[in-house]
C-alpha atoms as a PDB file:
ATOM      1  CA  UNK A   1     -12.443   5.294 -24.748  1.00  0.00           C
ATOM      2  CA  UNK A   2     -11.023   4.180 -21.655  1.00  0.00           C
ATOM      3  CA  UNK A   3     -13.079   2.338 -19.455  1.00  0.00           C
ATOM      4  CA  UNK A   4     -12.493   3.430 -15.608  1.00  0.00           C
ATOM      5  CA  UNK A   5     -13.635   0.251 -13.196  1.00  0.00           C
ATOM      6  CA  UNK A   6     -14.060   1.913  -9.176  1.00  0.00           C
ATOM      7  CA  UNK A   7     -14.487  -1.165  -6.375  1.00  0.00           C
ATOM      8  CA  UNK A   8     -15.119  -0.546  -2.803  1.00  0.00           C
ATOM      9  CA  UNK A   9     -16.446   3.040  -3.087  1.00  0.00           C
ATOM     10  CA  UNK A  10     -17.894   5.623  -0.968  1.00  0.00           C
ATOM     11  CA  UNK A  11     -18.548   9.128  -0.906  1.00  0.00           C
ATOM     12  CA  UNK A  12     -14.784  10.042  -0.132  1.00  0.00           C
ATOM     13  CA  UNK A  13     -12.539   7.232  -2.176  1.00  0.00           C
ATOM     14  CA  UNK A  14     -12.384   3.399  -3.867  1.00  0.00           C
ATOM     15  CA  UNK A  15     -10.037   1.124  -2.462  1.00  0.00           C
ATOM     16  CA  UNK A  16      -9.521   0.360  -5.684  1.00  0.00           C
ATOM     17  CA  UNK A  17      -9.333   1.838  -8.703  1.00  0.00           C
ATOM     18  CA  UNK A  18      -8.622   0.211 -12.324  1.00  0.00           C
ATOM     19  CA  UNK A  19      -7.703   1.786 -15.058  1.00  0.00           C
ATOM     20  CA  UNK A  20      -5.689   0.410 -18.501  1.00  0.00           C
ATOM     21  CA  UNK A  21      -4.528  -2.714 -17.416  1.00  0.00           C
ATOM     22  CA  UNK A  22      -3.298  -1.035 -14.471  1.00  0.00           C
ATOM     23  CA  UNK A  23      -4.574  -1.074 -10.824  1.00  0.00           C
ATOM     24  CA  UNK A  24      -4.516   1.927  -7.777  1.00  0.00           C
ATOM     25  CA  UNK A  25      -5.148   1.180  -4.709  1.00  0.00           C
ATOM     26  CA  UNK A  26      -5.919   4.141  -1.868  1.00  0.00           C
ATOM     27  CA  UNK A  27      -3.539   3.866   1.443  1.00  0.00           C
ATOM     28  CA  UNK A  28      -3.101   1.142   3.363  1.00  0.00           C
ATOM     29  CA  UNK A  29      -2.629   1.668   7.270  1.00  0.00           C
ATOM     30  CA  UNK A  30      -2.570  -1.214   9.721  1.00  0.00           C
ATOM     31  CA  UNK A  31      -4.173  -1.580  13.632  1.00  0.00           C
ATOM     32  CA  UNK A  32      -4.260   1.488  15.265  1.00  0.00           C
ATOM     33  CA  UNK A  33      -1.279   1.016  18.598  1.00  0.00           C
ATOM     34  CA  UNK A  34       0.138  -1.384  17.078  1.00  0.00           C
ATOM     35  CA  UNK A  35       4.029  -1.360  16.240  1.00  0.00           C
ATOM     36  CA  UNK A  36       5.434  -0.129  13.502  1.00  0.00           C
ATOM     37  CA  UNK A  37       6.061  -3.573  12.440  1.00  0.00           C
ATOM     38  CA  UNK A  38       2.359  -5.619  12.978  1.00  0.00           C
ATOM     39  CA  UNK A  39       0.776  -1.958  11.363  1.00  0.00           C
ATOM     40  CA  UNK A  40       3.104  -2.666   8.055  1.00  0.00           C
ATOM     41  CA  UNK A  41       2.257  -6.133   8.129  1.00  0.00           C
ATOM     42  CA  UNK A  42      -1.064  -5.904   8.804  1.00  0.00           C
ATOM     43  CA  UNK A  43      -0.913  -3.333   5.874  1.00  0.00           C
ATOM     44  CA  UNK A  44       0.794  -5.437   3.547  1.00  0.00           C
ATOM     45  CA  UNK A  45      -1.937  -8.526   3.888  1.00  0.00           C
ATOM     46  CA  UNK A  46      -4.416  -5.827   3.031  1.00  0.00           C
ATOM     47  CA  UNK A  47      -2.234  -4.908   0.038  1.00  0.00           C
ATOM     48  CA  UNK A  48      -2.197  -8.168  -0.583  1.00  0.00           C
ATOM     49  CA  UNK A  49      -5.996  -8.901  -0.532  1.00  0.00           C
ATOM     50  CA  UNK A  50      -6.658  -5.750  -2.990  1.00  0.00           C
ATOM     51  CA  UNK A  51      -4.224  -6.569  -5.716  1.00  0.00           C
ATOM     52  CA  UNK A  52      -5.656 -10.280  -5.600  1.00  0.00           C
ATOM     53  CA  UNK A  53      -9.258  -9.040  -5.799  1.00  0.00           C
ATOM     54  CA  UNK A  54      -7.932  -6.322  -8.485  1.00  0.00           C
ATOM     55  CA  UNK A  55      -5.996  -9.387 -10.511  1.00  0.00           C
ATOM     56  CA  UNK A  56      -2.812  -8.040  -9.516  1.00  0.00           C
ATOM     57  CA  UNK A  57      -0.130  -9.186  -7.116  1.00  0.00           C
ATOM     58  CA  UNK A  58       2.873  -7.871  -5.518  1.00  0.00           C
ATOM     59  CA  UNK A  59       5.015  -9.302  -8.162  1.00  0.00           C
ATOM     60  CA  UNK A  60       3.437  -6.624 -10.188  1.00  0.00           C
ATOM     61  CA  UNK A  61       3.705  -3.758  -8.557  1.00  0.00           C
ATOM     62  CA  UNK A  62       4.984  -0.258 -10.326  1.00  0.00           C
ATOM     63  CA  UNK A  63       4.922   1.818  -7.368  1.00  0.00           C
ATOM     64  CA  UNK A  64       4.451   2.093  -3.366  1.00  0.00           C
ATOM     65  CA  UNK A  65       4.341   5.424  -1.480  1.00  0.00           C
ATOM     66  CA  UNK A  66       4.969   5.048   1.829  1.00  0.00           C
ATOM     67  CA  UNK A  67       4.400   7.421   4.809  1.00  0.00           C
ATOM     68  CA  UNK A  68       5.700   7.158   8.353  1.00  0.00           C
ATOM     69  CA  UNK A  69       4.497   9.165  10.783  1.00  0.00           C
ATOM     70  CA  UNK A  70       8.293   9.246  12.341  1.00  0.00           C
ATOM     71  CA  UNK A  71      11.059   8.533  10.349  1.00  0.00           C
ATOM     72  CA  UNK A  72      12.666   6.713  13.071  1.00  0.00           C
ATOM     73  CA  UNK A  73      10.665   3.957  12.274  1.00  0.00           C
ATOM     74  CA  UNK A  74      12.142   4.003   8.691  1.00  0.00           C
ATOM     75  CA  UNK A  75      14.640   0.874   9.399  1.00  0.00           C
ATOM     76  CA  UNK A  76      11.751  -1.012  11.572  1.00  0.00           C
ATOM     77  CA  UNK A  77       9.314  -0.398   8.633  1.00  0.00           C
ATOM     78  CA  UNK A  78      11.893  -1.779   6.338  1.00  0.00           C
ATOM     79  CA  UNK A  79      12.648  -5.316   8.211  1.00  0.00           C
ATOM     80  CA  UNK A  80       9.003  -5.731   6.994  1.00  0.00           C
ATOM     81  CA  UNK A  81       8.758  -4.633   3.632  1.00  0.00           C
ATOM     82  CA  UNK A  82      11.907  -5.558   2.255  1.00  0.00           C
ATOM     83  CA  UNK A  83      10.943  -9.385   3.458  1.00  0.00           C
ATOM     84  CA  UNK A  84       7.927  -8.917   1.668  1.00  0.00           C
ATOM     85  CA  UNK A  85       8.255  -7.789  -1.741  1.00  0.00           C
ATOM     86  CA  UNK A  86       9.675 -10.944  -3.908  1.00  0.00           C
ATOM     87  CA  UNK A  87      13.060 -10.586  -5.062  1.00  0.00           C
ATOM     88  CA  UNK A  88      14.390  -8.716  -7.976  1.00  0.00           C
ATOM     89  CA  UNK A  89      10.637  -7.104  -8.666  1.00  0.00           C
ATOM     90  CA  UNK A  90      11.164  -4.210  -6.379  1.00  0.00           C
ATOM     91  CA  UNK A  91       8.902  -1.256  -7.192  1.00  0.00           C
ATOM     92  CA  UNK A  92       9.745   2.383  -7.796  1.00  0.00           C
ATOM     93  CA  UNK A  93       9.301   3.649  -4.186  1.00  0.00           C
ATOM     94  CA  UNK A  94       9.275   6.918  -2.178  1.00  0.00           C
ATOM     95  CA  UNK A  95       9.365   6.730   1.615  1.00  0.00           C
ATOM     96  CA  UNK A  96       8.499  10.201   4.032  1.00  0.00           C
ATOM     97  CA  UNK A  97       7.290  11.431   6.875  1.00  0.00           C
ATOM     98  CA  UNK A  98       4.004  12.839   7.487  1.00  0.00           C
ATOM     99  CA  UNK A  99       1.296  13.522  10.129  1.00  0.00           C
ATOM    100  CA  UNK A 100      -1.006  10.407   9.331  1.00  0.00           C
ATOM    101  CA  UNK A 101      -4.970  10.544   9.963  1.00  0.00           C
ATOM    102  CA  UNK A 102      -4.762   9.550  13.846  1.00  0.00           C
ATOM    103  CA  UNK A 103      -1.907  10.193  16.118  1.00  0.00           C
ATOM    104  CA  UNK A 104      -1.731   5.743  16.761  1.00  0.00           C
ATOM    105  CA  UNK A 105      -1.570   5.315  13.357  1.00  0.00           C
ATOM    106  CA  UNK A 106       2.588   4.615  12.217  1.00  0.00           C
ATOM    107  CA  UNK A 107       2.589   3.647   8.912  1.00  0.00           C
ATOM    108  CA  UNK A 108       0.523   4.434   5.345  1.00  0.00           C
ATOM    109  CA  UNK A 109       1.377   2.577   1.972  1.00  0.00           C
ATOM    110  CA  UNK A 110      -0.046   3.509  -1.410  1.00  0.00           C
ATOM    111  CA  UNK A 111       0.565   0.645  -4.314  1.00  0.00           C
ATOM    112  CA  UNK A 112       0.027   1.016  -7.874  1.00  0.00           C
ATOM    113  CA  UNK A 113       0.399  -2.160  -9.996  1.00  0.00           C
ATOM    114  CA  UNK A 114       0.065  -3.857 -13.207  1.00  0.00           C
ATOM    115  CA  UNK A 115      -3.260  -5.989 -13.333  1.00  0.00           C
ATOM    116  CA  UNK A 116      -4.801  -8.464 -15.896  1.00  0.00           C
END
């Protein structure tokens, strides 16, 4: 029987849900009118502090969604991210555009990741 662990929950979602050795976090989005930049920053710490917590890390990633309200802000997102994940452990990824939760709000990442 698999054992389904749920941390950070309310009513509507877990930041973090673990499930088989393997760890789903919900989306990430960064200070509202901010840049694209400082939001996918500030949502890669949080990524950061949720696979820790989880007993993941980016090294172990499988998978990041991300969405962009504009896709303009695809290569701006990118000078980010591609600093960030370590070298030659890049995940499977799918970047798009979509009408995020608030109209200030530029970026969205979902990670799924291998954990302890």
């Amino acid at each position: 029987m698999m054992t389904i662990e749920r941390q950070h929950t309310s009513a509507r979602m877990s930041k973090i849900v673990k499930c088989n050795n393997t760890v789903y976090l919900c989306g990430q989005v960064g200070n509202a009118g901010d840049s694209v930049a400082e939001q996918t920053q500030e949502c890669l710490r949080r990524i950061d502090a949720l696979l820790i917590e989880a007993g993941s890390s980016r090294s172990q990633m499988l998978q990041a969604i991300i969405w962009l309200a504009d896709m303009s802000d695809f290569a701006e997102m990118n000078s980010v991210w591609d600093t960030w994940v370590p070298e030659n452990q890049a995940p499977a990824r799918a970047c798009a555009q979509a009408k995020l939760a608030r109209p200030d709000l530029r970026v969205e990442i979902i990670v799924t990741a291998e954990c302890n």
